[in-house]
N, C-alpha and C. Protein backbone atom coordinates (compact mmCIF):
# COMPACT_ATOMS: atom_id res chain seq x y z
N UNK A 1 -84.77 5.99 -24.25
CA UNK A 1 -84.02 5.50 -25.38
C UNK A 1 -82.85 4.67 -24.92
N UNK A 2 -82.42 5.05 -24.05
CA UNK A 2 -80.75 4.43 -23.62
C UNK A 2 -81.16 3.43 -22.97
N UNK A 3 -82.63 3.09 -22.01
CA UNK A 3 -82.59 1.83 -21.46
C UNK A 3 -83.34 0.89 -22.15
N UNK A 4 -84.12 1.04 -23.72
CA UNK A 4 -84.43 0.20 -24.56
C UNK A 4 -83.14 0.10 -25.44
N UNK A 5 -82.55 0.73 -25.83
CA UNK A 5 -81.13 0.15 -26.05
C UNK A 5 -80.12 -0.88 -25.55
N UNK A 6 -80.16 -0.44 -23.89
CA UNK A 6 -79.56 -1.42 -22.68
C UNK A 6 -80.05 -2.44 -23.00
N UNK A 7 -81.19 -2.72 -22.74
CA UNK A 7 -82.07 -3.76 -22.90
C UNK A 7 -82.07 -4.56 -24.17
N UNK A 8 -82.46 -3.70 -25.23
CA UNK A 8 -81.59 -4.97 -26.44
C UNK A 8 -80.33 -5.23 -26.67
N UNK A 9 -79.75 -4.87 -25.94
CA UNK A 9 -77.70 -5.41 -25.70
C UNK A 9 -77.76 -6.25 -25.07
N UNK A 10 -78.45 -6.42 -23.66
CA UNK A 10 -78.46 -7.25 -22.51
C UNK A 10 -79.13 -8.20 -23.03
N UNK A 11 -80.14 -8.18 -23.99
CA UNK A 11 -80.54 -9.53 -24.75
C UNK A 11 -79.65 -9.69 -25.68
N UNK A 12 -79.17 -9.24 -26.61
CA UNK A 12 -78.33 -9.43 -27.68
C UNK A 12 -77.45 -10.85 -27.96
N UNK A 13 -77.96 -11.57 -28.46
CA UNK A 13 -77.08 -12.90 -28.56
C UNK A 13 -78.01 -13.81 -29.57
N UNK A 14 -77.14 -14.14 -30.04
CA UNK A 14 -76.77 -15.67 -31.01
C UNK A 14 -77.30 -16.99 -30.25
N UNK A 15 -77.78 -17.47 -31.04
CA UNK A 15 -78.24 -18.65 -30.67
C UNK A 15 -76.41 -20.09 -30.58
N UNK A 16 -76.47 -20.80 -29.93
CA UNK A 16 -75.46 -21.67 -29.51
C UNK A 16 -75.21 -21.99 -31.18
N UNK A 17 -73.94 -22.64 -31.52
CA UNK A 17 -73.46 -23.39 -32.91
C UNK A 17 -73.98 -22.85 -33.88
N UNK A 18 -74.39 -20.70 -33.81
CA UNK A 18 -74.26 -20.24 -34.84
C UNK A 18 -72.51 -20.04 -35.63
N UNK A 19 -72.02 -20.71 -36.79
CA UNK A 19 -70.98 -20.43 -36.48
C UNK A 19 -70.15 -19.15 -36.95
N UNK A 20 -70.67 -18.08 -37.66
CA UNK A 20 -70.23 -16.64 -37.35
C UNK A 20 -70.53 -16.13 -36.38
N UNK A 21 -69.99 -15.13 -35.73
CA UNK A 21 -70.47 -13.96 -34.87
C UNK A 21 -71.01 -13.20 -35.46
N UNK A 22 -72.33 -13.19 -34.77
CA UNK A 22 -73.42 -11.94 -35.60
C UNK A 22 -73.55 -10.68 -35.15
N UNK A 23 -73.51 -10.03 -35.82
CA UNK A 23 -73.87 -8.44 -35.99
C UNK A 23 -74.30 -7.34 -36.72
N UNK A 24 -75.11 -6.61 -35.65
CA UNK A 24 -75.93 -5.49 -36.42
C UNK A 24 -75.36 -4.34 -35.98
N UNK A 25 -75.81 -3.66 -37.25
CA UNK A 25 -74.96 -2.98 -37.42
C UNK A 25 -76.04 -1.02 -37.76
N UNK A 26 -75.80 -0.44 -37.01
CA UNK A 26 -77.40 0.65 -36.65
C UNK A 26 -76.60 2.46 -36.97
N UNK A 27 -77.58 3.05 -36.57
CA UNK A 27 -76.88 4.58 -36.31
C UNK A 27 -77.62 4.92 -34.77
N UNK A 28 -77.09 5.71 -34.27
CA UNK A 28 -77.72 5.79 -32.77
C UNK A 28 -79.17 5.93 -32.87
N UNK A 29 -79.82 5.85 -31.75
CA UNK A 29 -81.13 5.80 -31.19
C UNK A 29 -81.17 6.86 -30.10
N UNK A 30 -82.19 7.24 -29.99
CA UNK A 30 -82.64 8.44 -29.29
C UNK A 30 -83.91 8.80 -29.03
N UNK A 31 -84.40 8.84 -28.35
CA UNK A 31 -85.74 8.87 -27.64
C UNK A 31 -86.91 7.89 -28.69
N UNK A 32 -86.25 6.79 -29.16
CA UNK A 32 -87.30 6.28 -29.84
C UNK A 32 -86.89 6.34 -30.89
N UNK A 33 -86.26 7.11 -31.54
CA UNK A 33 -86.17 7.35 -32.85
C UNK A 33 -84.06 6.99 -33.53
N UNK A 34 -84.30 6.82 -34.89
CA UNK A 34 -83.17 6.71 -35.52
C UNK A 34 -82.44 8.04 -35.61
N UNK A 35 -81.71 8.30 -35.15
CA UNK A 35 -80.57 9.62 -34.97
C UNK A 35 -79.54 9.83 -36.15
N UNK A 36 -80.25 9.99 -37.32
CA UNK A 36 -79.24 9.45 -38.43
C UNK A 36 -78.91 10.90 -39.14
N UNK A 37 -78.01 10.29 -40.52
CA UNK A 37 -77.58 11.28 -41.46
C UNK A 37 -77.47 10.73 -42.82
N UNK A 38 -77.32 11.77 -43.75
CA UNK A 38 -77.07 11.09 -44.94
C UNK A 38 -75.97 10.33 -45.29
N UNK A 39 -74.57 11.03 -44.44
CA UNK A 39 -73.49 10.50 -43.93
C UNK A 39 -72.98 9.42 -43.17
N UNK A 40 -74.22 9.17 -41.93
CA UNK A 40 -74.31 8.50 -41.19
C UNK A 40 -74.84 6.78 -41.90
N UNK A 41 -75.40 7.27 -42.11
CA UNK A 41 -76.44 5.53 -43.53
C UNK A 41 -75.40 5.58 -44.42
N UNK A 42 -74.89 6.00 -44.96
CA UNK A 42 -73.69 5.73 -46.20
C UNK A 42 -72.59 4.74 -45.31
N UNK A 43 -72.19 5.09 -44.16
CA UNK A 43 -71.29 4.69 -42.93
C UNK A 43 -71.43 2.93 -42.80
N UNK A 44 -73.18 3.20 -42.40
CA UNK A 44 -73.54 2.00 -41.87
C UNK A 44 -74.03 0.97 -43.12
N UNK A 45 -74.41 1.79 -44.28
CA UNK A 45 -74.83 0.96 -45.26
C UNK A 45 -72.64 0.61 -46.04
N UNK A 46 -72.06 0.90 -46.16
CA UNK A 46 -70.68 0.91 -46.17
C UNK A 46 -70.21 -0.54 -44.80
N UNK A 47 -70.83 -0.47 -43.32
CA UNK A 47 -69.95 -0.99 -42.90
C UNK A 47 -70.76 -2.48 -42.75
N UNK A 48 -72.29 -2.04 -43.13
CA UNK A 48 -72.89 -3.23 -43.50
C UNK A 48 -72.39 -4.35 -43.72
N UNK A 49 -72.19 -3.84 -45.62
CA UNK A 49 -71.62 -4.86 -46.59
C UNK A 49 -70.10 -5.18 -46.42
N UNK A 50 -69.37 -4.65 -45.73
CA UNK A 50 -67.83 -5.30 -45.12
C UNK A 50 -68.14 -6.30 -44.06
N UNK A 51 -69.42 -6.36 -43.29
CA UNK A 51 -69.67 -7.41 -42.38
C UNK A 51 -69.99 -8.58 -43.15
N UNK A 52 -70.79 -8.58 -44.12
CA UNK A 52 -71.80 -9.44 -44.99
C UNK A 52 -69.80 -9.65 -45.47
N UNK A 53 -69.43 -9.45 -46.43
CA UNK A 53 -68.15 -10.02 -46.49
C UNK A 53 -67.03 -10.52 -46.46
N UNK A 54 -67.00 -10.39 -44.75
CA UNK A 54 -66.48 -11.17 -43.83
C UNK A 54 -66.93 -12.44 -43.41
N UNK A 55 -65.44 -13.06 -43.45
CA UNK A 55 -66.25 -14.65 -43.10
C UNK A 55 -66.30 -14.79 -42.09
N UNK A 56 -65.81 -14.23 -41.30
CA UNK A 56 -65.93 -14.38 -39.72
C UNK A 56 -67.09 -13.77 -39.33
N UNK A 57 -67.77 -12.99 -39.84
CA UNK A 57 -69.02 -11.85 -39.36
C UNK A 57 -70.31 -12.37 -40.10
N UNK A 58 -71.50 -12.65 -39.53
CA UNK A 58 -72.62 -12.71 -40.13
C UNK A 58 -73.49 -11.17 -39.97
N UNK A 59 -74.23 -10.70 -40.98
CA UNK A 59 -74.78 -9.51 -40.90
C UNK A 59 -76.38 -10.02 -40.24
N UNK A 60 -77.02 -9.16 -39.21
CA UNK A 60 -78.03 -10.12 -38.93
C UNK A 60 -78.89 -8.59 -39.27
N UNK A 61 -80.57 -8.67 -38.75
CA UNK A 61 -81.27 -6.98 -38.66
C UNK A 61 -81.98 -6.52 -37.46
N UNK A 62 -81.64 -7.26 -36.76
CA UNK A 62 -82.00 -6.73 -35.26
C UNK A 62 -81.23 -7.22 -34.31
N UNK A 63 -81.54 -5.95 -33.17
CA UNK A 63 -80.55 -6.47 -32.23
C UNK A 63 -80.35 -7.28 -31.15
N UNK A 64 -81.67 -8.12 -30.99
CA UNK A 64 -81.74 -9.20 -30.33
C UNK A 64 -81.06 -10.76 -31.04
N UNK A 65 -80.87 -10.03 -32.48
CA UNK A 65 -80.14 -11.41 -32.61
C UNK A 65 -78.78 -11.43 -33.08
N UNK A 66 -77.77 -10.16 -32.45
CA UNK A 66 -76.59 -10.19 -32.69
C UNK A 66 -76.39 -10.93 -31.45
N UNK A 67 -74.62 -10.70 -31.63
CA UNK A 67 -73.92 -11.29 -30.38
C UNK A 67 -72.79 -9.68 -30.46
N UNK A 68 -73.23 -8.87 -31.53
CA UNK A 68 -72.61 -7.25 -31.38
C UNK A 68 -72.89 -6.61 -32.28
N UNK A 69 -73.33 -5.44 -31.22
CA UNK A 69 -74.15 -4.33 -31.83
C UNK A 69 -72.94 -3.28 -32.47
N UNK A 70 -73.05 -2.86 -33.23
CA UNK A 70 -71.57 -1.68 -34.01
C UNK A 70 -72.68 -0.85 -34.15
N UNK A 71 -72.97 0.27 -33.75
CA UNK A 71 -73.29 1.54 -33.77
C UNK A 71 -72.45 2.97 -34.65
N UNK A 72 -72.90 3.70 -35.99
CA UNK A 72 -72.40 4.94 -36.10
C UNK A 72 -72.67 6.06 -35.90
N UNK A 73 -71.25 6.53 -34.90
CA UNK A 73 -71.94 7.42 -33.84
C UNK A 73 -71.47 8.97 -34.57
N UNK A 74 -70.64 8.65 -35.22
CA UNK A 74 -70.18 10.02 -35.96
C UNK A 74 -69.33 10.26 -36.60
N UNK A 75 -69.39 10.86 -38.02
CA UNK A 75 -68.44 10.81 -39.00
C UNK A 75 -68.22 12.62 -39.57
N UNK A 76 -66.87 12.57 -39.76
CA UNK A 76 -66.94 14.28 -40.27
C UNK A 76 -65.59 14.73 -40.56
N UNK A 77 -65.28 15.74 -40.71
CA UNK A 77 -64.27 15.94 -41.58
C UNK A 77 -63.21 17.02 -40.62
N UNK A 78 -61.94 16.84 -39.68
CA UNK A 78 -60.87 17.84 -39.24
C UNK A 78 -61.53 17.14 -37.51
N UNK A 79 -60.14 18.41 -37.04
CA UNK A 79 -60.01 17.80 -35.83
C UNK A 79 -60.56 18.62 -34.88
N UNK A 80 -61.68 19.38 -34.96
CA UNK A 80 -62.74 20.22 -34.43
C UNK A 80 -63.55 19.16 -33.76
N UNK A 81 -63.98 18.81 -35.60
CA UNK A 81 -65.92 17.95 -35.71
C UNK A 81 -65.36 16.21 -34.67
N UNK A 82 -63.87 16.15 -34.72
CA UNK A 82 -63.21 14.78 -34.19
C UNK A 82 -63.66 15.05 -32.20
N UNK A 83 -63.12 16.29 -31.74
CA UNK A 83 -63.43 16.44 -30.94
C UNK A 83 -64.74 16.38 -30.07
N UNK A 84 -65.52 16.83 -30.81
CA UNK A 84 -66.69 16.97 -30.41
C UNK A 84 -67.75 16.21 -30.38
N UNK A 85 -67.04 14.47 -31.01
CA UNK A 85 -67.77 12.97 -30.64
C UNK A 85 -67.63 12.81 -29.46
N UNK A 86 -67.07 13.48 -28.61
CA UNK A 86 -66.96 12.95 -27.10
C UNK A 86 -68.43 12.77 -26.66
N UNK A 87 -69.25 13.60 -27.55
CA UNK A 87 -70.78 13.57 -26.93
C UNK A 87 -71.25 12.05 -27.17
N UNK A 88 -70.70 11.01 -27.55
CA UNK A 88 -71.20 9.79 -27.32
C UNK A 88 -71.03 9.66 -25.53
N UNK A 89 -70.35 9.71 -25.03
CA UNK A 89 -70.25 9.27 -23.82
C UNK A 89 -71.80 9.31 -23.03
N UNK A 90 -72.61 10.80 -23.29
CA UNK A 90 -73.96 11.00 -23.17
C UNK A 90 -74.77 9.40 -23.18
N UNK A 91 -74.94 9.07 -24.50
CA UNK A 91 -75.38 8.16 -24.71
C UNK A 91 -74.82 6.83 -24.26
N UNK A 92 -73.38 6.91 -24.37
CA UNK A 92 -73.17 5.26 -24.26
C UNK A 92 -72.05 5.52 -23.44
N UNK A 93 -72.59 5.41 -22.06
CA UNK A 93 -71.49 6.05 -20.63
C UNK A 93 -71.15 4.54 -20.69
N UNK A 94 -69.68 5.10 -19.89
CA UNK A 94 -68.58 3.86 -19.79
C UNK A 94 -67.97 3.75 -21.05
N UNK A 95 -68.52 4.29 -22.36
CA UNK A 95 -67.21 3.78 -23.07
C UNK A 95 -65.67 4.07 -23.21
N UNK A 96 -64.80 2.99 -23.85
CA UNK A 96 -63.60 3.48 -23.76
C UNK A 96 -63.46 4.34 -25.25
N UNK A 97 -63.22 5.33 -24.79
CA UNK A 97 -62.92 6.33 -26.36
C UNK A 97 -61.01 5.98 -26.80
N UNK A 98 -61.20 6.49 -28.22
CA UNK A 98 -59.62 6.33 -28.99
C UNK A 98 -59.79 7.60 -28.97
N UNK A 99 -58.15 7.83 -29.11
CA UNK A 99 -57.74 9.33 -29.80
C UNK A 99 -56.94 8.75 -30.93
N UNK A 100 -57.65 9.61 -32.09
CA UNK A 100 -56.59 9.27 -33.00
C UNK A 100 -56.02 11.08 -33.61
N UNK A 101 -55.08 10.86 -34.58
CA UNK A 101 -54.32 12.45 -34.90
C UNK A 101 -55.17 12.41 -35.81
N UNK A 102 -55.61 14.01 -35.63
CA UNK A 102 -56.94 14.24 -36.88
C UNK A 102 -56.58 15.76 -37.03
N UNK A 103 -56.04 16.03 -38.11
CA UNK A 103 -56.00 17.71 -38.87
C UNK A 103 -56.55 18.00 -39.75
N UNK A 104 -56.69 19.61 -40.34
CA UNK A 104 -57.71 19.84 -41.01
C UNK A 104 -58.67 18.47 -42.70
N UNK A 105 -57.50 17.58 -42.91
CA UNK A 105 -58.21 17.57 -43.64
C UNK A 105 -58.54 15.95 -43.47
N UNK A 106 -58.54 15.56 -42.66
CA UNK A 106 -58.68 14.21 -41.93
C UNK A 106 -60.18 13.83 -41.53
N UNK A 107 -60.45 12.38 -42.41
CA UNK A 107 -61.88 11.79 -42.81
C UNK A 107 -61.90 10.74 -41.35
N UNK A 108 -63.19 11.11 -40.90
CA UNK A 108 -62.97 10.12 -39.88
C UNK A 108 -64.22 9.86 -39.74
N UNK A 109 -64.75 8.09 -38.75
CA UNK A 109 -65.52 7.76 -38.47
C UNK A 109 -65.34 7.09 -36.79
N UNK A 110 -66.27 7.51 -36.42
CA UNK A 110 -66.83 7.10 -34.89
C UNK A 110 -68.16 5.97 -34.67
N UNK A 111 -67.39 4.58 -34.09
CA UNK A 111 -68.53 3.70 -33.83
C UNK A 111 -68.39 3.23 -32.53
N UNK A 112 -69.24 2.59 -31.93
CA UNK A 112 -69.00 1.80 -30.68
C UNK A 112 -70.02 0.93 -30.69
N UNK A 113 -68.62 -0.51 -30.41
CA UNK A 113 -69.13 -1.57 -30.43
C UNK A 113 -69.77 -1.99 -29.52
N UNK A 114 -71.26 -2.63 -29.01
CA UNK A 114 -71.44 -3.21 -27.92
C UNK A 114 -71.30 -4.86 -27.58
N UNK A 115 -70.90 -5.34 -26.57
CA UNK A 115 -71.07 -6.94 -25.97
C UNK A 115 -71.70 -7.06 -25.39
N UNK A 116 -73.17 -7.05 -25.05
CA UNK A 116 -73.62 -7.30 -23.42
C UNK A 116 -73.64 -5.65 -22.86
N UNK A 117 -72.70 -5.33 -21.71
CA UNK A 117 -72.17 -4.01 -21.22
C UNK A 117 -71.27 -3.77 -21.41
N UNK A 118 -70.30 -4.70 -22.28
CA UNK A 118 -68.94 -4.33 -22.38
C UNK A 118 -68.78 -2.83 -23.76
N UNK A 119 -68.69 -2.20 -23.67
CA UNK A 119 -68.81 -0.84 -25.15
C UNK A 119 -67.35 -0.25 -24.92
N UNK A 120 -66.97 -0.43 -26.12
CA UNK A 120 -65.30 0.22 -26.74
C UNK A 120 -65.89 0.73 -28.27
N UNK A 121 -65.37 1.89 -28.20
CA UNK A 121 -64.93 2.68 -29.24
C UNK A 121 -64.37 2.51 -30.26
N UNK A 122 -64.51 1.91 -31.74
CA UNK A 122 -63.71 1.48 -32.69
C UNK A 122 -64.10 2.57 -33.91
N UNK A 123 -62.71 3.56 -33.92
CA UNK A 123 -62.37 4.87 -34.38
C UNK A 123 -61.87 4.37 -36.23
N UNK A 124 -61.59 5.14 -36.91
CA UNK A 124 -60.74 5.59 -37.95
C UNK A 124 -60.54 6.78 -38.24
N UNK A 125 -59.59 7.01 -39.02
CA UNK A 125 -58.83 8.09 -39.59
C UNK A 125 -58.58 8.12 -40.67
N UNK A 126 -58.82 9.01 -41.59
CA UNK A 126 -57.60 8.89 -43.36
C UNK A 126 -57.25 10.29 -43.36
N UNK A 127 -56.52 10.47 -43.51
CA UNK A 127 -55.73 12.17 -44.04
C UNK A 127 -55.13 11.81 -45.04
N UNK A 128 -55.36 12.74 -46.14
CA UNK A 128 -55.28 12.92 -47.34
C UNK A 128 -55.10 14.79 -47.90
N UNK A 129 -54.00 14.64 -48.93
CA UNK A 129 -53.78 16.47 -48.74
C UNK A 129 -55.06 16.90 -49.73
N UNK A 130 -55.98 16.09 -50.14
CA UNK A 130 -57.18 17.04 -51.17
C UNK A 130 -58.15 17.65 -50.35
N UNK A 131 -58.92 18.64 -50.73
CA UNK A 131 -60.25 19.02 -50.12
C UNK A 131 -60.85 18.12 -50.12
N UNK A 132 -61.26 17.44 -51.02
CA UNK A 132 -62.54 16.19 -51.09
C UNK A 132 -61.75 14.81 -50.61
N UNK A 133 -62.93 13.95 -50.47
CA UNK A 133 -62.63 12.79 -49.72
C UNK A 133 -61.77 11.83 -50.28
N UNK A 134 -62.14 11.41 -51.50
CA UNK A 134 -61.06 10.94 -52.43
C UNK A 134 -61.14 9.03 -51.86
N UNK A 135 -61.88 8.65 -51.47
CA UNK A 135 -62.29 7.19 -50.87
C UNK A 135 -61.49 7.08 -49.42
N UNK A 136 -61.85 8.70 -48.69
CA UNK A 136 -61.36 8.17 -47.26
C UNK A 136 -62.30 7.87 -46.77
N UNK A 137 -63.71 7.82 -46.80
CA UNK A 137 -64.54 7.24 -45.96
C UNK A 137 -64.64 5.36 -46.08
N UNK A 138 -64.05 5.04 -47.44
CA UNK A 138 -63.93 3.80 -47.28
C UNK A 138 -62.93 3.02 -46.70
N UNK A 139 -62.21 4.14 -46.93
CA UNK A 139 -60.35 3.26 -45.97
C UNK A 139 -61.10 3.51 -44.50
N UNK A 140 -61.96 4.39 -43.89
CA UNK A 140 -62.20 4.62 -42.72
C UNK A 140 -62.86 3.27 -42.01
N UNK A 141 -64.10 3.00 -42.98
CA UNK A 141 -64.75 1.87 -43.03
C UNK A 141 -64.11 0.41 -43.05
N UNK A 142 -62.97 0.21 -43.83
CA UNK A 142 -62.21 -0.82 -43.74
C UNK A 142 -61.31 -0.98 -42.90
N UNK A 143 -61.16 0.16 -41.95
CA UNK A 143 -60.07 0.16 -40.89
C UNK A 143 -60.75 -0.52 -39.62
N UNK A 144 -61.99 -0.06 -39.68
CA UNK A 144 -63.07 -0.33 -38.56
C UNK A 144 -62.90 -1.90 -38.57
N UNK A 145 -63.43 -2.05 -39.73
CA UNK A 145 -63.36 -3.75 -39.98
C UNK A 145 -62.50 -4.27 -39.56
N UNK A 146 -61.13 -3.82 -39.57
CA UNK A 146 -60.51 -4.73 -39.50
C UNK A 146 -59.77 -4.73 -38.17
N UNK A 147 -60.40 -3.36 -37.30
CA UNK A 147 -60.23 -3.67 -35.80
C UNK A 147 -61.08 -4.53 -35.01
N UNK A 148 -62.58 -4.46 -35.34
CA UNK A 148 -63.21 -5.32 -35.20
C UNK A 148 -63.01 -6.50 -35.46
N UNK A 149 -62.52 -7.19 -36.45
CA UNK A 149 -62.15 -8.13 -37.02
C UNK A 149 -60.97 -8.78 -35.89
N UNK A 150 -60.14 -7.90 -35.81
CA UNK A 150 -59.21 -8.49 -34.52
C UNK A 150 -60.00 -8.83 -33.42
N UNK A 151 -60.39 -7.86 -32.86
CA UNK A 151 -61.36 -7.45 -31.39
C UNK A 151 -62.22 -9.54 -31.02
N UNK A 152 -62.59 -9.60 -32.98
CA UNK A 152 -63.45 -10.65 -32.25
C UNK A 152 -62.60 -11.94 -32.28
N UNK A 153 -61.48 -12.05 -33.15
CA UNK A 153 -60.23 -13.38 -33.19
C UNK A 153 -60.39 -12.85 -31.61
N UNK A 154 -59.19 -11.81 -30.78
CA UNK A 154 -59.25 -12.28 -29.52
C UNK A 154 -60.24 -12.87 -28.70
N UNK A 155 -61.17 -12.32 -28.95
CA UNK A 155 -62.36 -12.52 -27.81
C UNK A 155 -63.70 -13.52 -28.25
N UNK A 156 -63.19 -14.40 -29.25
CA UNK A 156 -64.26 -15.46 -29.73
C UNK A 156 -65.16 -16.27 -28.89
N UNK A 157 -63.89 -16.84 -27.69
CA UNK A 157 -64.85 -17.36 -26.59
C UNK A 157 -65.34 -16.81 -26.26
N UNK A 158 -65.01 -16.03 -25.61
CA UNK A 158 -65.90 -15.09 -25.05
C UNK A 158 -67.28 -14.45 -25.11
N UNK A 159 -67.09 -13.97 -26.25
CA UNK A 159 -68.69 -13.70 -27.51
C UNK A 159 -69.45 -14.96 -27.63
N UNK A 160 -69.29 -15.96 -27.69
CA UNK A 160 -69.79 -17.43 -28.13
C UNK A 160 -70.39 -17.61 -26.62
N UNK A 161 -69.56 -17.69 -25.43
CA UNK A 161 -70.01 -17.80 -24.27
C UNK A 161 -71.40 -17.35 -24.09
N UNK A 162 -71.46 -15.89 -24.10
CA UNK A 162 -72.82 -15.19 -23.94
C UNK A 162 -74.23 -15.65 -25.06
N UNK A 163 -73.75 -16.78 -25.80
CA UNK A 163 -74.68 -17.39 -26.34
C UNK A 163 -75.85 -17.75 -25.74
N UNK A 164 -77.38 -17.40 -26.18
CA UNK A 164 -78.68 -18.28 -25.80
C UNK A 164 -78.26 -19.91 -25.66
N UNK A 165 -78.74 -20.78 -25.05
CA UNK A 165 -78.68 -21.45 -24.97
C UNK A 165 -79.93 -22.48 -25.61
């Protein structure tokens, strides 16, 4: 699973004078298979349509024809279920993980972005004093965005570089 993954990262790219940066946008993979949740597809179908609405981001559906893969690796509720995403590393060694402050009642989501081999961790957080979520999974989702959203202003050349030619 992890080296047909490798392998569509290491292809992963945009054709030259596409002019968004494209990306797909998945839930992990695992021996072949989609590693998902009901939670998990709400995440990605959520961080989907913030890509598709970005003008800087084109939404593409496979991953040979991004130029970045955003993966959701785990979403859940306090600072237990926060801890215990470290198990991405399993899957996607080398990444750089965030810590963010997460207490009992703190909505969070776990993704990691890929470039090529380059993979960083792009986290959120919402704490809120209700039991229920109350639209923190969407502030979570829009936070993502809009680190990503930075991530690719800095690094435009860069991403464009690794273009097909």
């Amino acid at each position: 699973m992890i080296a047909c993954l490798v392998m569509a990262t290491v292809g992963a790219q945009a054709p030259i004078g596409t002019p968004q940066i494209l990306v797909f946008v998945t839930a992990p993979m695992r021996d072949g298979f989609v590693d998902t949740s009901k939670e998990i597809q709400d995440t990605v179908k959520d961080l989907r349509d913030r890509v598709k609405d970005d003008k800087l981001t084109g939404l593409v559906d496979a991953p040979g024809q991004a130029d970045i893969i955003l993966t959701v690796v785990a979403r859940g509720t306090g600072s237990q279920a926060y801890g215990s995403r470290i198990d991405i590393t399993h899957y996607y060694g080398g990444t750089q993980l965030q810590s963010l402050p997460v207490v009992a009642n703190t909505r969070w989501i776990s993704t990691v972005m890929e470039v090529g081999t380059f993979k960083k961790e792009l986290s959120a957080a919402y704490t809120n004093s209700s039991a229920f979520s109350m639209g923190a999974w969407t502030e979570d989702s829009k936070s993502i965005m809009r680190d990503l959203h930075a991530w690719i202003v800095a690094n435009d050349a860069a991403v464009r570089a690794k273009r097909v030619k």
